[in-house]
Protein backbone atom coordinates (compact mmCIF):
# COMPACT_ATOMS: atom_id res chain seq x y z
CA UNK A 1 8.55 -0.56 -12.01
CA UNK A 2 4.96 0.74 -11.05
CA UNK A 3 2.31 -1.06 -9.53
CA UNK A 4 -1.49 -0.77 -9.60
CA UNK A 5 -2.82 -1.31 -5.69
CA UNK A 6 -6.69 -0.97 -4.12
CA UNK A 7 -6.21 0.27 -0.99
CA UNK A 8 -9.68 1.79 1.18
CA UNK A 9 -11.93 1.83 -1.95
CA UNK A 10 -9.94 4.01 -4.31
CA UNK A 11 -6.96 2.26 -6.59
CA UNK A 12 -3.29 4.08 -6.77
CA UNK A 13 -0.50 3.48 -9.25
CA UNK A 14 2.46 3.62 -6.77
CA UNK A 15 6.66 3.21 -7.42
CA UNK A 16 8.89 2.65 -4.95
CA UNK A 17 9.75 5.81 -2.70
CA UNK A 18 6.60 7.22 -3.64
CA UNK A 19 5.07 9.25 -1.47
CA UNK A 20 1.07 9.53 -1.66
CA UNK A 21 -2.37 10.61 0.72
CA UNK A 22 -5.24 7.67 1.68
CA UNK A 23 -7.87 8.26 3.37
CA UNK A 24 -6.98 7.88 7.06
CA UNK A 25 -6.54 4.70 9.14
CA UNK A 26 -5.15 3.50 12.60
CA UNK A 27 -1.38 3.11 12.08
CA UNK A 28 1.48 5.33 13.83
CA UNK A 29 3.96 7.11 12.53
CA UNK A 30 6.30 5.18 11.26
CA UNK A 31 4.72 2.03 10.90
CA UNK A 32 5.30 -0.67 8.32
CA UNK A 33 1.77 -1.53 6.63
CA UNK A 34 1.44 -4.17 3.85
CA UNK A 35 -1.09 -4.04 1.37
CA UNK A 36 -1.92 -7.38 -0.24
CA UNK A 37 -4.35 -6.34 -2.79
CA UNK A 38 -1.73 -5.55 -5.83
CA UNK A 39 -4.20 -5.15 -8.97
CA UNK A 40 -1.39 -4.99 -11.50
CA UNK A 41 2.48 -4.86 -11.85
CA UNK A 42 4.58 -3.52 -14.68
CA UNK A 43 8.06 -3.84 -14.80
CA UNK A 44 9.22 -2.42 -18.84
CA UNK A 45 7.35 -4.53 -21.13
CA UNK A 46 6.74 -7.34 -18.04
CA UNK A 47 2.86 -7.11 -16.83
CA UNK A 48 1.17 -8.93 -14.76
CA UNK A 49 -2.43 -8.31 -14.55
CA UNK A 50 -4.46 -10.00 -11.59
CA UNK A 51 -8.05 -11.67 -11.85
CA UNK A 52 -8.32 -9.49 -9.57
CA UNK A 53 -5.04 -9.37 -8.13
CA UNK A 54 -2.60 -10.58 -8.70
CA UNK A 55 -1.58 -14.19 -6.45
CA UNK A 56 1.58 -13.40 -3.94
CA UNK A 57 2.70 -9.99 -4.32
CA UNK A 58 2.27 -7.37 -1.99
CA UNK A 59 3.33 -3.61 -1.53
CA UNK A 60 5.11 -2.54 1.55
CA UNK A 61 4.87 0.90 2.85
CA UNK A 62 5.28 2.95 6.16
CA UNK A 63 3.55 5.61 7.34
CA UNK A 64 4.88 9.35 7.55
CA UNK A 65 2.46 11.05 9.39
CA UNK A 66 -1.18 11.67 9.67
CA UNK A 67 -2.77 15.53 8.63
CA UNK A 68 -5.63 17.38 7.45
CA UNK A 69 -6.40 18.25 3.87
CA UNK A 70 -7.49 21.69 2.84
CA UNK A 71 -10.67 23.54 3.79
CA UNK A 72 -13.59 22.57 1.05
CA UNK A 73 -16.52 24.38 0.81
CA UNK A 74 -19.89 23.38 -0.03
CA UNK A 75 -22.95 25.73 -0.86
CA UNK A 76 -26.37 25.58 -0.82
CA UNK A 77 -28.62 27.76 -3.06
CA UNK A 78 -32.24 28.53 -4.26
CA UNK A 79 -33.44 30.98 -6.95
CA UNK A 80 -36.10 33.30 -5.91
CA UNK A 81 -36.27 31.96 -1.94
CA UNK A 82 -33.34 34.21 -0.36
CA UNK A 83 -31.95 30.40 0.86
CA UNK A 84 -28.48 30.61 1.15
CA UNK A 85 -25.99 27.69 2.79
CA UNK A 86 -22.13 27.85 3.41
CA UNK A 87 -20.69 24.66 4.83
CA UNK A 88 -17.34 23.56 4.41
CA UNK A 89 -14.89 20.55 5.96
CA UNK A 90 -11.41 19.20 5.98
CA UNK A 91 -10.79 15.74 5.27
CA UNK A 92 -8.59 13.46 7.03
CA UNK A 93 -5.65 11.63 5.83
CA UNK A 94 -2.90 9.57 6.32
CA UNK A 95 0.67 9.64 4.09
CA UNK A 96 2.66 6.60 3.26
CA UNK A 97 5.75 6.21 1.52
CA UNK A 98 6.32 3.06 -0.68
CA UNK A 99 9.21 1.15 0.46
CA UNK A 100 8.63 -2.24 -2.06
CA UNK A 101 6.90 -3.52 -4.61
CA UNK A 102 6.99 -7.58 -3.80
CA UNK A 103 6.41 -9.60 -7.44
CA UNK A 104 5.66 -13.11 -7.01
């Protein structure tokens, strides 16, 4: 069973014990979050697709831990103009295992 969520602008297929990294948020470690907005659940040759989600089903998940991603880094150049740029930056995120997927 797999489920299709929207969860801070970006959409995740998730399964339970799952393990996966959002975008951060204010949560602790260890803390059960619920996320409501379930876009599509497939269980074998059972879908349900939502319009746009899908009515009463939710996925449950705690948090792990919070971190920061690897070092990415951005350059500026310009033929002919000895411009050079080097800027880089580490984004934040939060991990969440998936505990349940709630069907309706």
């Amino acid at each position: 069973m797999y489920a299709v969520v929207s969860l801070q602008g970006f959409q995740y297929r998730v399964s339970a014990d799952m393990v996966l990294r959002v975008p951060v948020f204010d949560s602790e470690k260890g803390a059960e979050i619920t996320i409501d907005d379930v876009r599509l659940i497939a269980d074998g040759d059972d879908v349900l697709v939502g319009k746009p989600t899908v009515a009463n089903a939710c996925v449950k998940a705690e948090v792990v831990g919070h971190g920061r991603g690897t070092k990415i880094l951005v350059g500026k150049y310009k033929k002919r103009k000895d411009y050079r740029r080097k800027h880089g930056h580490r984004t934040n995120y939060t991990e969440i295992r998936v505990t349940e997927i709630v069907r309706p």
